[in-house]
N, C-alpha and C. Protein backbone atom coordinates (compact mmCIF):
# COMPACT_ATOMS: atom_id res chain seq x y z
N UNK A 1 92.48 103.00 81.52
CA UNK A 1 92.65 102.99 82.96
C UNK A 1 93.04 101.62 83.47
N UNK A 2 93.44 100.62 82.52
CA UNK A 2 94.02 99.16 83.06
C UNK A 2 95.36 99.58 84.08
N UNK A 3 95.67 98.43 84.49
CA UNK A 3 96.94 98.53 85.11
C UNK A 3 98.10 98.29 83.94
N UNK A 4 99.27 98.46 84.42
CA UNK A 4 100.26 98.36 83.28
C UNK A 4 100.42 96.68 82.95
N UNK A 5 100.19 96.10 84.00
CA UNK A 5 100.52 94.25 83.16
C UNK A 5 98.73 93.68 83.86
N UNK A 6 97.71 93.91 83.18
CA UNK A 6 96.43 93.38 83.82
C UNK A 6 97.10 91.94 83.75
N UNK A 7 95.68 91.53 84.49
CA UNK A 7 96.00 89.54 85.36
C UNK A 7 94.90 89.34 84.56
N UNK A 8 95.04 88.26 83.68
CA UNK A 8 94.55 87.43 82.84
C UNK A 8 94.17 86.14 83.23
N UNK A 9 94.81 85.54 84.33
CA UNK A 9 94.46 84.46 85.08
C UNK A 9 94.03 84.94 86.32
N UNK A 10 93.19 83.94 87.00
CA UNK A 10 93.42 84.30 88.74
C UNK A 10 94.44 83.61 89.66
N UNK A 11 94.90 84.78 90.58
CA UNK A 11 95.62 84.47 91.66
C UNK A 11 95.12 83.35 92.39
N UNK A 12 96.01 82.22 92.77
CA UNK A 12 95.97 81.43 94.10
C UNK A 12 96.35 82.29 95.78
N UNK A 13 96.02 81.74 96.55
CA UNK A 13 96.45 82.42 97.51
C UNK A 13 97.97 82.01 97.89
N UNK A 14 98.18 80.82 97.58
CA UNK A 14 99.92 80.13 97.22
C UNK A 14 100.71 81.16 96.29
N UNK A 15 100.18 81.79 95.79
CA UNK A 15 100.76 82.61 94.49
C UNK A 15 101.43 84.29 95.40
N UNK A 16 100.45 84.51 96.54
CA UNK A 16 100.32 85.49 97.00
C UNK A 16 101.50 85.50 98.40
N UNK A 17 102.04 87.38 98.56
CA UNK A 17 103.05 87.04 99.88
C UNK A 17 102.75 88.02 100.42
N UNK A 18 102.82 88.07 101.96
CA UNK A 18 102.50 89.41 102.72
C UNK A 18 103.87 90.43 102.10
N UNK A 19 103.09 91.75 102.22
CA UNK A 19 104.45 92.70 101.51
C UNK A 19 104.16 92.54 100.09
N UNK A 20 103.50 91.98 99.32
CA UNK A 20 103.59 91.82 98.05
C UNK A 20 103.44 93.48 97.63
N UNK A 21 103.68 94.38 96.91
CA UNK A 21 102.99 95.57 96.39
C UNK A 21 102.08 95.39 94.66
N UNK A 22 101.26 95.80 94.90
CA UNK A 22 100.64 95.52 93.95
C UNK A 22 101.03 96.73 92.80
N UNK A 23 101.13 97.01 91.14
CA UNK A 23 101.22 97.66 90.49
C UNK A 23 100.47 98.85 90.89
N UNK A 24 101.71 99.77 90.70
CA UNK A 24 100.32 101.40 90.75
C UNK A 24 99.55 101.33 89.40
N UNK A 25 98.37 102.02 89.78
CA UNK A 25 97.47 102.26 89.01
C UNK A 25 96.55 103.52 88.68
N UNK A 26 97.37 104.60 87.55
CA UNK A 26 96.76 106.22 87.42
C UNK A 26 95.69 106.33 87.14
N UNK A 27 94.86 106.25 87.63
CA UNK A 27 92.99 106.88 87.23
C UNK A 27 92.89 108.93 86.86
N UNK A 28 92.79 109.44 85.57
CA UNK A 28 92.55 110.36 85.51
C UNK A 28 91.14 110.78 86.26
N UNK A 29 90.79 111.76 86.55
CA UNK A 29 90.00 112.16 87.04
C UNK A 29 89.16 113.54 86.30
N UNK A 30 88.43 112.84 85.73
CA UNK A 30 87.85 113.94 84.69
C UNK A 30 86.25 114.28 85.06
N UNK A 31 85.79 115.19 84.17
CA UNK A 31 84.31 115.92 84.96
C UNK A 31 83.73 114.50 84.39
N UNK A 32 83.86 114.69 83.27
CA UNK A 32 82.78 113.05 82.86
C UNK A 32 82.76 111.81 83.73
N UNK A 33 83.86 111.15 84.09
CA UNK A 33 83.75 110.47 85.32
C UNK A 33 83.08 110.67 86.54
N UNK A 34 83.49 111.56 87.11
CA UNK A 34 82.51 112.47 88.46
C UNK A 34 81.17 112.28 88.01
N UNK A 35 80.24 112.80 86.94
CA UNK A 35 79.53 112.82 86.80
C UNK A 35 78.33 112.22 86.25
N UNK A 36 79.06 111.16 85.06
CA UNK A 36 78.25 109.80 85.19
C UNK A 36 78.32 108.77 86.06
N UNK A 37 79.42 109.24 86.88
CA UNK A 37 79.12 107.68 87.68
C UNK A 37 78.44 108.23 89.12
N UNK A 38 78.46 109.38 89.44
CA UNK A 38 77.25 109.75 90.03
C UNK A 38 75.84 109.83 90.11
N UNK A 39 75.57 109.75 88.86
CA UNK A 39 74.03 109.72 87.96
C UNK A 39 74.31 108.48 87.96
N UNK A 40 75.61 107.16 87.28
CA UNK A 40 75.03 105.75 87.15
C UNK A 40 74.68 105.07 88.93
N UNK A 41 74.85 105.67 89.65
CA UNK A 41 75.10 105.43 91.01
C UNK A 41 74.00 105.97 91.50
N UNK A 42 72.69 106.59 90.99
CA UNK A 42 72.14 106.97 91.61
C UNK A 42 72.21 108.19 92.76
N UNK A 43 73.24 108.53 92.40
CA UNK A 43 73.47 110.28 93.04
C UNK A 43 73.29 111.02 92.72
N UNK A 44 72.36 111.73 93.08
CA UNK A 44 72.10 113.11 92.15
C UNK A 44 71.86 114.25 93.10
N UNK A 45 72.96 114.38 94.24
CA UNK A 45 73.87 115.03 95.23
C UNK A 45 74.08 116.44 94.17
N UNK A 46 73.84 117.14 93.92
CA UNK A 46 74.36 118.58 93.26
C UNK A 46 76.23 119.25 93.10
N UNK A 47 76.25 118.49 94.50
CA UNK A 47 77.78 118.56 94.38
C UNK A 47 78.48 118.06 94.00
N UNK A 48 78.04 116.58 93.10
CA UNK A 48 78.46 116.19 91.84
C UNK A 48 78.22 116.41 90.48
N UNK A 49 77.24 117.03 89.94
CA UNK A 49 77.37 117.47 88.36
C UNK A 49 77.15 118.77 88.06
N UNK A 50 77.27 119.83 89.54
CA UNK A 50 76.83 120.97 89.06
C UNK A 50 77.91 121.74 89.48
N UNK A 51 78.56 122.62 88.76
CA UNK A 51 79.96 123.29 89.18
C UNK A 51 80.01 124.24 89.70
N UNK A 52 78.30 124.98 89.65
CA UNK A 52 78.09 126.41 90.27
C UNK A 52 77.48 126.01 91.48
N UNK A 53 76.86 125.21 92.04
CA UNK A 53 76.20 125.01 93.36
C UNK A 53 77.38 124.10 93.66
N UNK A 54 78.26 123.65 93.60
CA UNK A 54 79.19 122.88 94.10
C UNK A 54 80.29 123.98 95.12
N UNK A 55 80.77 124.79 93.71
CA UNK A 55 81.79 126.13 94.65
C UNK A 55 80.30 126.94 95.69
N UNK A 56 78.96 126.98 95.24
CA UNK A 56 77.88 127.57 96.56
C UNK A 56 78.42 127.20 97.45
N UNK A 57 78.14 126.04 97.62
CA UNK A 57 78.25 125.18 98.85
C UNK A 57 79.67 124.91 99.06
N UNK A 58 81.04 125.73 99.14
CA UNK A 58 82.05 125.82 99.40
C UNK A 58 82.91 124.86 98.86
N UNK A 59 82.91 124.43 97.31
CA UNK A 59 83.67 123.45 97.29
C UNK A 59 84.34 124.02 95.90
N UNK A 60 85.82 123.47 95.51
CA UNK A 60 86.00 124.50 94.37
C UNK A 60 85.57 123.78 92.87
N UNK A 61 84.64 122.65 93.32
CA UNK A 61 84.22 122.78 91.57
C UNK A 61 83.85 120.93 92.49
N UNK A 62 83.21 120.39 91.23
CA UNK A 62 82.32 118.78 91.69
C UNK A 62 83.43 118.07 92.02
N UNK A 63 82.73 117.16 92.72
CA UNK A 63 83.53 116.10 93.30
C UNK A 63 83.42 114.69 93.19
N UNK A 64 83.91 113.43 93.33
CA UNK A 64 83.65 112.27 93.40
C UNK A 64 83.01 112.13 94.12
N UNK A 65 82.22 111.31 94.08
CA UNK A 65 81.23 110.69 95.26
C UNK A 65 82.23 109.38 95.23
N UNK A 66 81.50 108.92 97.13
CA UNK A 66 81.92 107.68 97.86
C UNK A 66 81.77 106.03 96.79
N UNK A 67 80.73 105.84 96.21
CA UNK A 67 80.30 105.03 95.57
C UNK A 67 81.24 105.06 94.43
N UNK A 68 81.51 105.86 93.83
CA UNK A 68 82.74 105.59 92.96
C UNK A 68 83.82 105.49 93.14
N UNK A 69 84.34 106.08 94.13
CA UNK A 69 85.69 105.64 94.93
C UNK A 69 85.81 104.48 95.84
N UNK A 70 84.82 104.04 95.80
CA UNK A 70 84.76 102.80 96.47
C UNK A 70 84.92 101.61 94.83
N UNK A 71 84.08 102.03 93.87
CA UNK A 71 84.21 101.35 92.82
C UNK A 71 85.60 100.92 92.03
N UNK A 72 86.29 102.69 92.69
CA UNK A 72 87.52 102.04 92.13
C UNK A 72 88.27 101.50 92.74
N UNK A 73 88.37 101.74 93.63
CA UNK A 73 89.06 100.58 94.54
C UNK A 73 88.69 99.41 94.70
N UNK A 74 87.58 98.73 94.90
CA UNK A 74 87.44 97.74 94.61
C UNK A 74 87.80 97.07 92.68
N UNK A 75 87.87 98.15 92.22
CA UNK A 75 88.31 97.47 90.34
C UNK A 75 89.81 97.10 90.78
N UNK A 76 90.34 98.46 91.18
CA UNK A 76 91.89 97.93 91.24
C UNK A 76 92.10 96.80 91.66
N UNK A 77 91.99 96.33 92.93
CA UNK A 77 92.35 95.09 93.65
C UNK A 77 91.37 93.87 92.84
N UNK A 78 90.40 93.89 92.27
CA UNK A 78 89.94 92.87 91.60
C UNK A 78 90.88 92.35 90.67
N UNK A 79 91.19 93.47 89.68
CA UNK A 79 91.97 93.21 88.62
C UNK A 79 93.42 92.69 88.44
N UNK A 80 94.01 92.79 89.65
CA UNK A 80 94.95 92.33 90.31
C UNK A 80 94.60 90.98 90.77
N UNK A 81 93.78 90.65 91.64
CA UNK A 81 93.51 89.94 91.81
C UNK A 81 92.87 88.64 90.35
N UNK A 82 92.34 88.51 89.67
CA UNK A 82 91.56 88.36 88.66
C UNK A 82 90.70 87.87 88.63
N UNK A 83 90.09 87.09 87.62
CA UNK A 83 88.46 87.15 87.21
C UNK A 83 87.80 86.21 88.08
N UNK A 84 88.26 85.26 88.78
CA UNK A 84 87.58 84.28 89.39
C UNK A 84 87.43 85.16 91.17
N UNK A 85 88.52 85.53 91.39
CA UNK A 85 88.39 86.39 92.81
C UNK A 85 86.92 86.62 93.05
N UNK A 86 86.94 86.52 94.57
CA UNK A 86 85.86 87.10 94.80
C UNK A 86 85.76 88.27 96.07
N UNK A 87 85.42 89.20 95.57
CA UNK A 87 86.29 90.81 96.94
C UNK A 87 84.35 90.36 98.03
N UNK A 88 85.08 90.29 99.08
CA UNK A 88 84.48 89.92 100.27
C UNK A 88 84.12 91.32 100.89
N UNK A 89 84.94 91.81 101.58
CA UNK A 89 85.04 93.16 102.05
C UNK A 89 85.85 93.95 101.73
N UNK A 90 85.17 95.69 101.71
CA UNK A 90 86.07 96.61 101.50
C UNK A 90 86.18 97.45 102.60
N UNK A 91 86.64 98.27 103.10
CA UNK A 91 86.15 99.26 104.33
C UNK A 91 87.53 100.67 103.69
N UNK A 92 86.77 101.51 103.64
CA UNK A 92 88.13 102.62 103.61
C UNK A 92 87.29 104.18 103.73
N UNK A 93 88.22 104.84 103.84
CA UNK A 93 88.05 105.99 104.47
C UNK A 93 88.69 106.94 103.23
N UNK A 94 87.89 108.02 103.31
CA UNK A 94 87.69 109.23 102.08
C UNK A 94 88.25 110.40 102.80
N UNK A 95 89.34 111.13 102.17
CA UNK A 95 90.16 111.93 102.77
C UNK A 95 89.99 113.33 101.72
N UNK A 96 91.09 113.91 101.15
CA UNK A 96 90.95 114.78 100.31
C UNK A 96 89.86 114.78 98.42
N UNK A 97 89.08 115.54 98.39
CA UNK A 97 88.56 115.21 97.17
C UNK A 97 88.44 115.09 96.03
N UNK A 98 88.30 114.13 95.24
CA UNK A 98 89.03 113.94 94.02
C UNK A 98 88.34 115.14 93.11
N UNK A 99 88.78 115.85 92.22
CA UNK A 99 88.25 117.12 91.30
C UNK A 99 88.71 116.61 90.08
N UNK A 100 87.87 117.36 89.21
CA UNK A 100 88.10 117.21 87.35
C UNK A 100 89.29 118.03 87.29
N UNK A 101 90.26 117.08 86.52
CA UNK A 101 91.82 117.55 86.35
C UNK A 101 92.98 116.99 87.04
N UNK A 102 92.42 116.48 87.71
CA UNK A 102 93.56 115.79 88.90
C UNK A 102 93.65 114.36 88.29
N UNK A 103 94.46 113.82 88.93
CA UNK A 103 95.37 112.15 88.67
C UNK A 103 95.11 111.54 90.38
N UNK A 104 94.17 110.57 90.41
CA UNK A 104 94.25 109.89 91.47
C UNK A 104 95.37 108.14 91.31
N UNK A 105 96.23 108.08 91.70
CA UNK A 105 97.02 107.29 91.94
C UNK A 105 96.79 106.26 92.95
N UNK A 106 96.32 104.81 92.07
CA UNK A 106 96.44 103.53 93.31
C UNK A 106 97.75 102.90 93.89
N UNK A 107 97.88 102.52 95.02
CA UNK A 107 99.16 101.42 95.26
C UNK A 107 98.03 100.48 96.36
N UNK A 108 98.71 99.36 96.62
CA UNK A 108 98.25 98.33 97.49
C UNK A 108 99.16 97.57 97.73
N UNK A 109 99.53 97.22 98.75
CA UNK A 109 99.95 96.06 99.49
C UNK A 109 99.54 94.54 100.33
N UNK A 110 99.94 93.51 100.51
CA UNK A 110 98.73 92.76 100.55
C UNK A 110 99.93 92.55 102.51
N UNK A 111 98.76 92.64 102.81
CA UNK A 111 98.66 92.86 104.43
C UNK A 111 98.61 91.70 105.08
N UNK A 112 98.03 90.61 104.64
CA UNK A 112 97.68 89.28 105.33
C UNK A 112 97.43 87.92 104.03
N UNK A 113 97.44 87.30 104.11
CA UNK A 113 96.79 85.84 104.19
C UNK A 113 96.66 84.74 104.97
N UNK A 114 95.31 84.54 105.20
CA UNK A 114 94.66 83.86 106.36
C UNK A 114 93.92 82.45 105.21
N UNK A 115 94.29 81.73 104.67
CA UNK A 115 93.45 80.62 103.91
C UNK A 115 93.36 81.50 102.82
N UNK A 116 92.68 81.51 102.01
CA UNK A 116 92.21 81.65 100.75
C UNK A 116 91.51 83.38 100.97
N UNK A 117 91.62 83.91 102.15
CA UNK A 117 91.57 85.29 101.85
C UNK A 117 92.58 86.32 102.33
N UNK A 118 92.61 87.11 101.32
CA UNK A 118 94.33 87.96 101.55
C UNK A 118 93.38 89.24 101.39
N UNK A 119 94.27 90.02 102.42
CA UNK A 119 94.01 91.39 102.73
C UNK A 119 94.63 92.45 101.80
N UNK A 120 93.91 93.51 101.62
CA UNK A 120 95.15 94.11 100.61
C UNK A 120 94.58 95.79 101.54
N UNK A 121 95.86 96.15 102.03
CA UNK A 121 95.87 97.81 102.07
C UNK A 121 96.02 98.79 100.78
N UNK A 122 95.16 99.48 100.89
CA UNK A 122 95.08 100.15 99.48
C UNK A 122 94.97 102.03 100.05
N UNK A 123 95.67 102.30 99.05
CA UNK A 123 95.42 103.70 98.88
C UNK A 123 95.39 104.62 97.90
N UNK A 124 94.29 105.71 97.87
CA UNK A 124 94.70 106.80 96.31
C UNK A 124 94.68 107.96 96.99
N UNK A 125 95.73 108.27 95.78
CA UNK A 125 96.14 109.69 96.18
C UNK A 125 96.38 110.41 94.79
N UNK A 126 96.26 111.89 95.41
CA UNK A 126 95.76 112.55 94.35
C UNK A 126 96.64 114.12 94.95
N UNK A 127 96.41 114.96 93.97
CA UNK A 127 97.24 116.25 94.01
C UNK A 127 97.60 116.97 95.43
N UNK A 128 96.30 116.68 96.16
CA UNK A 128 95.81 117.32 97.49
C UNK A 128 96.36 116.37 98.69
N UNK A 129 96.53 114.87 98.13
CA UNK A 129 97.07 114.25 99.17
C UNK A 129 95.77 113.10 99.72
N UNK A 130 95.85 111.96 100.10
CA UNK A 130 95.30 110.67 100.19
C UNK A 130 93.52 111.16 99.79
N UNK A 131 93.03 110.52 99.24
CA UNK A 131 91.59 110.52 99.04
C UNK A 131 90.99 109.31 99.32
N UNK A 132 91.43 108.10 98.69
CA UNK A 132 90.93 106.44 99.86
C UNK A 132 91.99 106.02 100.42
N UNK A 133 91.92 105.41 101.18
CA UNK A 133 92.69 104.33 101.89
C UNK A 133 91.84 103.45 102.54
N UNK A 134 92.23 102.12 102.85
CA UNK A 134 91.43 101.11 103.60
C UNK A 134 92.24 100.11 103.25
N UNK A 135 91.13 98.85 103.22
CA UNK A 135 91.31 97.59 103.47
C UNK A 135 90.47 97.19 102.51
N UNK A 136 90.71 95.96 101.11
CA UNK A 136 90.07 94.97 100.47
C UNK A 136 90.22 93.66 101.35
N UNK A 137 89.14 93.11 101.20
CA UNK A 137 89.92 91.36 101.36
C UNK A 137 88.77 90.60 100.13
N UNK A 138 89.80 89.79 99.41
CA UNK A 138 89.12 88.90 98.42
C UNK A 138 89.60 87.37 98.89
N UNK A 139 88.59 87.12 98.43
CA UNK A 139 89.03 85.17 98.59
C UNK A 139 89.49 84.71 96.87
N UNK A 140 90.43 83.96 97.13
CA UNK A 140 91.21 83.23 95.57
C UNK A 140 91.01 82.01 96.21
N UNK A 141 90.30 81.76 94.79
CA UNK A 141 90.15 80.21 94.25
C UNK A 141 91.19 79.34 94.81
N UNK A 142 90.85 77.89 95.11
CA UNK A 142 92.31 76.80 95.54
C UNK A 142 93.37 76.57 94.73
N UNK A 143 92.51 76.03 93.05
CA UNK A 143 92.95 75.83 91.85
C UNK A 143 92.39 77.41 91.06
N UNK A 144 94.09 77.43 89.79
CA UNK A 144 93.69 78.18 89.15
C UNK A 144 92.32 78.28 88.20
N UNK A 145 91.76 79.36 87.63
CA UNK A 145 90.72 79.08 87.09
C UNK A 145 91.32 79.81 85.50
C-alpha cells in the first residue's frame, strides 16, 4: 500500500508549491483491514466485523470506521510528506462507505503554504464515489532532515 515513488527524505516547505498534486495512492479495501483496525482502534461497533448484523442494521456488509480513514489519510500525506513532518491538523468529512472489495483511491493537492505549514486537500474515493475528503496541514522542517 506505499505510494508509487515513497519520500525517503523530508520535504522543506521551499521544496513545496501551491497546486502541487501529490501521487495517487490505491488502498485495497479488504474485510481484514475493516476489521482489525477496528478492533486495533478500539471499535467494537458491530457494524464493523460482523457481516450479518451489519446488512441488520441496513448496511450491505461491514464498513470502515472513521478512525481508520482518518488513519489513512493522515499515512498518505505523511508519507509524502516524510519522516521528519509533523501532521498538525486533519479535519475531513466521511461520505460514501468504504466495503470489503472495493479500491479506495487517494489524490491531494497542497492548497497553501503559510511558513513551514502547507495545507494539503485530500480526497478518497472509492466505487460508490468520495468517502474522505478534507484538509491535512503538516509543518516541514527548515533544514532537510
Amino acid at each position: 500500500m506505499s505510494p508509487a515513488s515513497p519520500v525517503s527524505r523530508t520535504r522543506t516547505a521551499e521544496d513545496v508549491r501551491v497546486g502541487e498534486t501529490l501521487p495517487e495512492l490505491a488502498i485495497p479495501i479488504t474485510r481484514t483491514l475493516i476489521v482489525a483496525t477496528a478492533i486495533a482502534s478500539r471499535d467494537y461497533q458491530d457494524v464493523h466485523h460482523d457481516p450479518d448484523l451489519a446488512v441488520e442494521r441496513g448496511s450491505k456488509d461491514v464498513f470502515m470506521n472513521i478512525l481508520t480513514s482518518n488513519g489513512l489519510v493522515e499515512r498518505y500525506v505523511a508519507e509524502w510528506a516524510g519522516p521528519a513532518a509533523i501532521v498538525r491538523k486533519i479535519r475531513i468529512r466521511l461520505g460514501a462507505p468504504n466495503y470489503p472489495g472495493d479500491t479506495m483511491t487517494m489524490s491531494g493537492t497542497v492548497a497553501a503554504v503559510e511558513g513551514r505549514l502547507v495545507s494539503v486537500d485530500v480526497a478518497g474515493v472509492n466505487s460508490l464515489g468520495s468517502h474522505a475528503s478534507g484538509t491535512v496541514v503538516v509543518e516541514l522542517p527548515e533544514e532537510r532532515a
